[in-house]
Protein backbone atom coordinates (compact mmCIF):
# COMPACT_ATOMS: atom_id res chain seq x y z
CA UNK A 1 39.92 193.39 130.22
CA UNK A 2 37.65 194.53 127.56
CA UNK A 3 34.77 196.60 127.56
CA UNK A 4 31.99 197.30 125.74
CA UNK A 5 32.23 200.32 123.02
CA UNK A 6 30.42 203.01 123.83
CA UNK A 7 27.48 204.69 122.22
CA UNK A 8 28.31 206.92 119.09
CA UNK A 9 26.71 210.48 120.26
CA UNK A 10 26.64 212.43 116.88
CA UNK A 11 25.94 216.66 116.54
CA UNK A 12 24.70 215.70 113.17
CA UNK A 13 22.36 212.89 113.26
CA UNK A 14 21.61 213.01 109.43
CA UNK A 15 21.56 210.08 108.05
CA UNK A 16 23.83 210.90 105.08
CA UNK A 17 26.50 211.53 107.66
CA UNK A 18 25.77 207.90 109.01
CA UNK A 19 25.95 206.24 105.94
CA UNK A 20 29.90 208.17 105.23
CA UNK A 21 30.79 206.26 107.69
CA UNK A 22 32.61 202.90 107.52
CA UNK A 23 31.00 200.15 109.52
CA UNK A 24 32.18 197.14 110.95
CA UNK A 25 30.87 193.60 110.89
CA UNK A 26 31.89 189.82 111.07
CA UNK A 27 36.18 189.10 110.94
CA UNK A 28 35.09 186.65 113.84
CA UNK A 29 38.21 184.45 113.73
CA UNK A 30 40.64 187.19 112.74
CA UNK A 31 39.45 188.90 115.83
CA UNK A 32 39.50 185.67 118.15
CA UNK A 33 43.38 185.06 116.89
CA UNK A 34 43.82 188.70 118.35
CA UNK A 35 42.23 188.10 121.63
CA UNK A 36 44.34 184.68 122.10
CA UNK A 37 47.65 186.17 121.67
CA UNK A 38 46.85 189.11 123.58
CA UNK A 39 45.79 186.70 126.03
CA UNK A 40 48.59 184.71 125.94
CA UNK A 41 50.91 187.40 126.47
CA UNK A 42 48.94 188.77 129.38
CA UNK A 43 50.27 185.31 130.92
CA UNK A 44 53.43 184.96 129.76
CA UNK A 45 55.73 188.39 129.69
CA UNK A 46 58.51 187.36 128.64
CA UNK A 47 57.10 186.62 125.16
CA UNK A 48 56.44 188.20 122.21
CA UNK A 49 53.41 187.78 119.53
CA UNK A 50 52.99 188.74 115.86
CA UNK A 51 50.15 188.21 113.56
CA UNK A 52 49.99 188.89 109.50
CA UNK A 53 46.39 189.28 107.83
CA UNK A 54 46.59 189.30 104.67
CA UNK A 55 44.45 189.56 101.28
CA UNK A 56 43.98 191.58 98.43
CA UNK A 57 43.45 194.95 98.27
CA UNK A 58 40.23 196.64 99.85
CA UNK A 59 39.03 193.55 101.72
CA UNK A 60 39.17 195.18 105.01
CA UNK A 61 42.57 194.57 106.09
CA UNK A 62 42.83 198.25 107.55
CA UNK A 63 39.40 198.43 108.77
CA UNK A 64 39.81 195.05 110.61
CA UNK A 65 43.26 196.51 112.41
CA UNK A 66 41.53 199.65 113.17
CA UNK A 67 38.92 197.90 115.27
CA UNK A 68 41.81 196.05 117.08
CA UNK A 69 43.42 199.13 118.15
CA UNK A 70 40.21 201.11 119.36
CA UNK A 71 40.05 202.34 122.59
CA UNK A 72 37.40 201.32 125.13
CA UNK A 73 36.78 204.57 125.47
CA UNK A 74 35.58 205.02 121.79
CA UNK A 75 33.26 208.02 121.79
CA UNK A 76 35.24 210.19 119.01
CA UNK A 77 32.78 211.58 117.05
CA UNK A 78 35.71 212.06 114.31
CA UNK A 79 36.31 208.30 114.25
CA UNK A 80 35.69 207.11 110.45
CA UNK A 81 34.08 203.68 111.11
CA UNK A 82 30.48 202.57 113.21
CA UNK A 83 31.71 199.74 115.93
CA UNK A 84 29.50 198.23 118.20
CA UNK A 85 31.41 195.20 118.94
CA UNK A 86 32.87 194.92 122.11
CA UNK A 87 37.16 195.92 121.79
CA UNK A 88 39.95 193.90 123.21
CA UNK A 89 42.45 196.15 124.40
CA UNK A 90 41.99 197.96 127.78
CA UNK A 91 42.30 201.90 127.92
CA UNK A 92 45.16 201.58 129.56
CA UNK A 93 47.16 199.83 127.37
CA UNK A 94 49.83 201.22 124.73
CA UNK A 95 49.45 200.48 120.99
CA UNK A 96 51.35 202.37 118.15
CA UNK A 97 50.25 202.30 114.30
CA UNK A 98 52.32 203.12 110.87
CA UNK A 99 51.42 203.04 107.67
CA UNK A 100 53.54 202.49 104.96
CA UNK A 101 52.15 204.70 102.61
CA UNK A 102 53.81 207.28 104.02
CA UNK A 103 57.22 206.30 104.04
CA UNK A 104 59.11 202.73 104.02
CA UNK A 105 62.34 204.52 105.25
CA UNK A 106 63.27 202.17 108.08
CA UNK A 107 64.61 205.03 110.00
CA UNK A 108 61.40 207.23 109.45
CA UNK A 109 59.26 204.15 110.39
CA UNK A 110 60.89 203.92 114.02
CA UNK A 111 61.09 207.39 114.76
CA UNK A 112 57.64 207.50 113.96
CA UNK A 113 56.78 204.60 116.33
CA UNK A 114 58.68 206.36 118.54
CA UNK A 115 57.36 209.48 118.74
CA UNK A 116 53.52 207.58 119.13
CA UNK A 117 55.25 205.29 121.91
CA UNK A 118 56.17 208.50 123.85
CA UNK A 119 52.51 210.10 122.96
CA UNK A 120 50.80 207.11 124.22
CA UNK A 121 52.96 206.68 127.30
CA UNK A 122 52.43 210.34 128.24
CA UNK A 123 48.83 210.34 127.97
CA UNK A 124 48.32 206.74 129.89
CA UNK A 125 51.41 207.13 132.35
CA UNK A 126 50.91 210.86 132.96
CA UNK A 127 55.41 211.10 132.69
CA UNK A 128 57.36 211.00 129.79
CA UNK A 129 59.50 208.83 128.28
CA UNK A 130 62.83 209.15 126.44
CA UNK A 131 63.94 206.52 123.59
CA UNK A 132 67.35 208.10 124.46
CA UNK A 133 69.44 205.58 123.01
CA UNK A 134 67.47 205.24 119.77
CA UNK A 135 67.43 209.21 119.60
CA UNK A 136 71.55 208.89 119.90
CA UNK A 137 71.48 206.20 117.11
CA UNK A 138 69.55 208.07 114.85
CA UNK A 139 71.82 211.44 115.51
CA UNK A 140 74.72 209.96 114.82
CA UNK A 141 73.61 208.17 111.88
CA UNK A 142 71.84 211.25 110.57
CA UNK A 143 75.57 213.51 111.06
CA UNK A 144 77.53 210.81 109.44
CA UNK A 145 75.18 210.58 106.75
CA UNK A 146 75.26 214.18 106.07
CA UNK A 147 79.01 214.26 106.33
CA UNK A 148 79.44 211.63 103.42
CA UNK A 149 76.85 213.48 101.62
CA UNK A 150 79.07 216.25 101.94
CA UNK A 151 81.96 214.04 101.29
CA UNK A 152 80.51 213.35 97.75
CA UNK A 153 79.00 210.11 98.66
CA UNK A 154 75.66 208.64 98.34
CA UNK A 155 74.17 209.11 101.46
CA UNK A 156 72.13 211.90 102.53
CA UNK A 157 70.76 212.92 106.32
CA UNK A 158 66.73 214.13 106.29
CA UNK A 159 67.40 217.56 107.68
CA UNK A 160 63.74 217.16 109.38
CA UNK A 161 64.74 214.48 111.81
CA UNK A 162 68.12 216.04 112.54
CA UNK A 163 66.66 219.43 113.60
CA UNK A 164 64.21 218.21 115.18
CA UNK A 165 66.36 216.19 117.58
CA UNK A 166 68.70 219.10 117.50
CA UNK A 167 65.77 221.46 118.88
CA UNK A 168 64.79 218.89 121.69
CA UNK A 169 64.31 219.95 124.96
CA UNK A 170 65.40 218.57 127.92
CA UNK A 171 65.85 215.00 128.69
CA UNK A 172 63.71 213.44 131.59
CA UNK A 173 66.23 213.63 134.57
CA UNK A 174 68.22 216.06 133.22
CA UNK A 175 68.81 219.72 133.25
CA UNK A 176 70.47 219.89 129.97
CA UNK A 177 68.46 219.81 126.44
CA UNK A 178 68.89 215.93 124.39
CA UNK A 179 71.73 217.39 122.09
CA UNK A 180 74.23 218.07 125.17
CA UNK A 181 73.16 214.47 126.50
CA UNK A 182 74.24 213.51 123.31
CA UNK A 183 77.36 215.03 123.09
CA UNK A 184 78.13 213.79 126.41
CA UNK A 185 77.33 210.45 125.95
CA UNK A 186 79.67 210.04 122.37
CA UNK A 187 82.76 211.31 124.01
CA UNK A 188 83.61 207.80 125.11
CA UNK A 189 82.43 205.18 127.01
CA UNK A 190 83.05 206.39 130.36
CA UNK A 191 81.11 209.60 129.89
CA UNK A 192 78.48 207.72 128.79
CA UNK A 193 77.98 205.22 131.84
CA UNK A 194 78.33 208.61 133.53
CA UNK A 195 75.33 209.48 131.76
CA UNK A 196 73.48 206.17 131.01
CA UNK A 197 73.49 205.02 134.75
CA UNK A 198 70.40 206.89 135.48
CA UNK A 199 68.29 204.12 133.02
CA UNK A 200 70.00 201.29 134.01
CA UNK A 201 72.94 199.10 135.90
CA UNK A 202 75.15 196.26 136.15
CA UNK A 203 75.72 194.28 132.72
CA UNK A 204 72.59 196.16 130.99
CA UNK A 205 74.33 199.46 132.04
CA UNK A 206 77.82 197.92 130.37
CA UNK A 207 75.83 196.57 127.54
CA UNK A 208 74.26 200.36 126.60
CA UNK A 209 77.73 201.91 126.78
CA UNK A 210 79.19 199.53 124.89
CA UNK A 211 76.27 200.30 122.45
CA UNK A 212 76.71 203.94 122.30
CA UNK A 213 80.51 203.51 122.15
CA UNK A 214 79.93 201.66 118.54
CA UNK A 215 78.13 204.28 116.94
CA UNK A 216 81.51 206.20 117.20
CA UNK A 217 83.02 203.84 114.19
CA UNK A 218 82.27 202.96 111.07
CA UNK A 219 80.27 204.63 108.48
CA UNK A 220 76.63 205.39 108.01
CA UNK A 221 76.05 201.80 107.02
CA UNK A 222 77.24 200.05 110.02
CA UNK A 223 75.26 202.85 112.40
CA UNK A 224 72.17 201.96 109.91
CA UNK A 225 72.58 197.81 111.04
CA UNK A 226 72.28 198.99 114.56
CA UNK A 227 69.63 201.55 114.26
CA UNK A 228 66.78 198.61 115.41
CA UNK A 229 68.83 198.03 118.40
CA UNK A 230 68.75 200.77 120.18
CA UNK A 231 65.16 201.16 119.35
CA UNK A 232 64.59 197.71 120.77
CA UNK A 233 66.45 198.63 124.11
CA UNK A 234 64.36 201.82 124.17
CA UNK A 235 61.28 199.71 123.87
CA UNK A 236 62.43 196.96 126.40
CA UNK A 237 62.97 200.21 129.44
CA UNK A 238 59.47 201.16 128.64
CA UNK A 239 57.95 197.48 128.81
CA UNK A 240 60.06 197.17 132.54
CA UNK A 241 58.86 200.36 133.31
CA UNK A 242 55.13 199.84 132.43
CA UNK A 243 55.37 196.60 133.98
CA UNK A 244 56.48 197.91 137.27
CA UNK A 245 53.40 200.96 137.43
CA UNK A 246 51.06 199.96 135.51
CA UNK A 247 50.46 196.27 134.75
CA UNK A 248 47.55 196.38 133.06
CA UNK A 249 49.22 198.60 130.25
CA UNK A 250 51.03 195.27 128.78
CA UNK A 251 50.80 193.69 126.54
CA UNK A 252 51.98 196.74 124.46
CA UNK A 253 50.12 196.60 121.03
CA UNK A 254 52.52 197.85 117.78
CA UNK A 255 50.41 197.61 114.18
CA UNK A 256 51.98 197.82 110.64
CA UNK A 257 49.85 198.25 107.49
CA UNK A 258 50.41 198.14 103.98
CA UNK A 259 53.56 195.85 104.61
CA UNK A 260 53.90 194.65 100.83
CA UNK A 261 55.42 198.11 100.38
CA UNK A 262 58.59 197.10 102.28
CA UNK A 263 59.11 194.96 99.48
CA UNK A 264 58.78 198.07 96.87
CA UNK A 265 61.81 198.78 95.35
CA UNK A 266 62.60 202.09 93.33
CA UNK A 267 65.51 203.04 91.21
CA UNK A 268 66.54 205.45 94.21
CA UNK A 269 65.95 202.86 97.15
CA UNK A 270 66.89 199.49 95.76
CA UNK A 271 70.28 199.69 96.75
CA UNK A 272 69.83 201.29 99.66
CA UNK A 273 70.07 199.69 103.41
CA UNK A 274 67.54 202.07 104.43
CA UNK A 275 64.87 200.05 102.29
CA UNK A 276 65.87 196.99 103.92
CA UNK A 277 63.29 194.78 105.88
CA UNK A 278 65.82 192.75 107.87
CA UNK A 279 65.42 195.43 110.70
CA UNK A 280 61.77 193.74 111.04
CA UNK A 281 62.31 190.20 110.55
CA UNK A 282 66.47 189.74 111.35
CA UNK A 283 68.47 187.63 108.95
CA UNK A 284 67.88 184.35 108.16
CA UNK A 285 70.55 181.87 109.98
CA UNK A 286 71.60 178.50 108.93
CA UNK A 287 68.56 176.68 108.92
CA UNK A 288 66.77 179.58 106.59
CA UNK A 289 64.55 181.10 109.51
CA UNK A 290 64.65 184.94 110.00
CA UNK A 291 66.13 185.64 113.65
CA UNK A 292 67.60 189.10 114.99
CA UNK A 293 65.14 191.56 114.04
CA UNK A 294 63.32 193.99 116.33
CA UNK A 295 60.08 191.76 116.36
CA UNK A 296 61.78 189.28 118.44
CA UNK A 297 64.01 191.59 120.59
CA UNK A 298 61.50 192.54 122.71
CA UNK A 299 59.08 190.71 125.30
CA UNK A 300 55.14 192.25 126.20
CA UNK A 301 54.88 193.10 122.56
CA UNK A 302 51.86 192.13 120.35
CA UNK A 303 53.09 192.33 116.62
CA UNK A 304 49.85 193.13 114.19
CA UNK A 305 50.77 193.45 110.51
CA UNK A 306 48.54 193.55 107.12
CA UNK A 307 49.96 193.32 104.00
CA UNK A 308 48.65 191.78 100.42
CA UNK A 309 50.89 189.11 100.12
CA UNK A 310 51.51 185.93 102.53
CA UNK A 311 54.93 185.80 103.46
CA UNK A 312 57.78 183.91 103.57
CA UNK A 313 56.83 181.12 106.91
CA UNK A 314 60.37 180.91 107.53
CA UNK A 315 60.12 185.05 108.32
CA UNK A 316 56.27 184.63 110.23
CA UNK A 317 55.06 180.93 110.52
CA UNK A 318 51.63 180.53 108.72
CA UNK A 319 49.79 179.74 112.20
CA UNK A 320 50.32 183.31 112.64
CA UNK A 321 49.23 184.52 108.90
CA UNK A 322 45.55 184.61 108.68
CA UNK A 323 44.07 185.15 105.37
CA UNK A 324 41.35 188.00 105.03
CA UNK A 325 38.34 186.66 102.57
CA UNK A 326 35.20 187.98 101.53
CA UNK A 327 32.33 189.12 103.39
CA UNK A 328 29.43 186.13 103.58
CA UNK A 329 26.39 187.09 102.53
CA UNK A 330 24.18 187.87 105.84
CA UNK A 331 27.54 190.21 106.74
CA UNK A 332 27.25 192.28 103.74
CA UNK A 333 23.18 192.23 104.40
CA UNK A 334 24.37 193.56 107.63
CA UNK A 335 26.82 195.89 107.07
CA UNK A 336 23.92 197.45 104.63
CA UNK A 337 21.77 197.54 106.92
CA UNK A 338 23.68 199.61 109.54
CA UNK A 339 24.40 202.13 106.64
CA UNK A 340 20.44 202.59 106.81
CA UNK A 341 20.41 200.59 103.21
CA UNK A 342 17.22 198.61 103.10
CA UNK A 343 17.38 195.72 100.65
CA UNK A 344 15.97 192.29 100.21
CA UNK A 345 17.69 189.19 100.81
CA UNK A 346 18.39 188.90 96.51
CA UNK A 347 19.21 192.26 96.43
CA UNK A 348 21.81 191.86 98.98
CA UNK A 349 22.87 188.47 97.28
CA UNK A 350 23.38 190.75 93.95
CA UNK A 351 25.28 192.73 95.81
CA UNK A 352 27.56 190.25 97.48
CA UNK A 353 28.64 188.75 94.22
CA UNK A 354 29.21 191.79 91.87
CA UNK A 355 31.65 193.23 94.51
CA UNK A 356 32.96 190.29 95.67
CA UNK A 357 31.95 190.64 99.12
CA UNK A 358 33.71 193.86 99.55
CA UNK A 359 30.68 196.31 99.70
CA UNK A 360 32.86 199.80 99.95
């Protein structure tokens, strides 16, 4: 249930500091389409949600997601925008952010999710949690990679990930460190029920063996395909488990900004699965709409995306793409105003129209 924010207590109470900081103001519907769905899903778990603003650049797409994710605790004196509207999310529940500035590498982009899933579960759940049969996908694609590197082909492993799933420690229920769990589990399908039986049983258990027993053929490509998959099974154990201790922690929240850069394509990437945004959206079938992708795989979860660009509606119907305009007038009078700018009304007017109701 949300709370109100709390009170900003700054060391430095200058008001030059205050007026560095980004402030927040209006985005009323925006904000009520994220409190519906969230809503919604609250009722229904066995769904899932996304939502796309979009606009052009420096309208406040990244600013408005930012105030969606906040916590209710929000005291952080580090924080980089003034909110005094009350947030949606409760402290207790999970949320996960990426930019795609930083990389559009579809196998960077989950394990980056991941590694802020398992951050955010620790800190709210007080246990970890182990995307163990994402962390096996991404190992073996990573070694097959590098082999065909080797090999003289085109693909190539990023030595980071690798080591530092070779240099993991132990896996939760385990005695052994993640790399013997994954040796153990890719000796055949057997070994890894042996193994696998601890997360789960019955069909689910004979649908993650059969799962790990894949990655064992085909090339780097064909692991690549399946790379969302295990993520999405992953992600499904720690929805259950969340579900089962702490239902207040779902829906789980999962934002992606800057998403016109999935559609960025290089001389070095445009051939390249990796680059690929089907593990997002699926494929489209028959009929031209996008199914199979990790957006749909999993119930509990609240998509948010921002991007320039609407998008295709057969990949996110446009009931779910909200377009980010310009600030009104009284909003950029107000957002002024809490930077300590004192102007009149025609000032502020001026102001609105020369920057297009993007005051930054």
């Amino acid at each position: 249930m949300a709370r109100k924010a709390a009170k900003f207590a700054f060391e430095d109470s200058s008001k030059e500091k205050n007026k560095n900081r980004k402030a927040f103001v209006d985005r009323v519907e925006p904000i009520r389409c994220f409190e519906r769905e969230l809503n919604e899903l609250k009722e229904d778990r066995d769904a899932f949600s996304v939502l796309y603003y979009w606009g052009v650049g420096g309208i406040g797409k990244s600013h408005l997601m930012e105030h969606l994710l906040r916590e209710t605790d929000f005291n952080n004196q580090n924080s980089s925008f003034i909110d005094t509207k009350p947030v949606l999310l409760s402290e207790d529940q999970l949320r996960a952010k990426y930019t795609l500035d930083v990389s559009t590498n579809e196998v960077e982009i989950l394990y980056k999710l991941r590694t802020k899933l398992k951050e955010e579960y620790k800190k709210r759940c007080e246990k970890d949690f182990d995307f163990l049969l994402f962390d096996i996908a991404v190992a073996s694609y990573e070694e097959k990679s590098d082999q065909e590197h080797r090999a003289g082909e085109k693909s190539s492993s990023r030595s980071s990930i690798l080591d530092d799933l070779k240099s993991m420690g132990e896996v939760t229920g385990f005695s052994i460190p993640f790399y013997d769990v994954y040796e153990k589990v890719k000796s055949g399908y057997s070994a890894a029920k042996n193994i696998l039986n601890r997360y789960a049983e019955g069909k689910v258990l004979e649908q993650y063996a059969e799962y790990i027993q894949s990655l064992n053929t085909g090339n780097s490509e064909q692991i690549l395909r399946k790379l969302h998959r295990g993520f999405s099974y992953d992600l499904v154990r720690m929805v259950n488990g969340l579900q089962k201790s702490s239902p207040e922690s779902l829906p789980v929240v999962i934002a992606i900004d800057t998403l016109e850069r999935l559609d960025y394509k290089s001389a070095e990437n445009i051939n390249s699965l990796e680059y690929d945004d089907s593990w997002l959206f699926g494929q489209p079938d028959y009929t031209g709409v996008y199914t199979g992708g990790l957006m749909e795989s999993v119930p509990s979860v609240l998509w948010v995306l921002c991007g320039r660009d609407q998008l295709d509606e057969k990949k996110i119907p446009l009931d779910y793409q909200i377009r980010i305009d310009r600030l009104a007038e009284a909003d950029v009078k107000e957002l002024l105003n809490i930077r300590d700018v004192k102007v009149s009304d025609e000032v502020a007017r001026t102001i609105c129209d020369v920057t297009e109701g993007v005051p930054v």
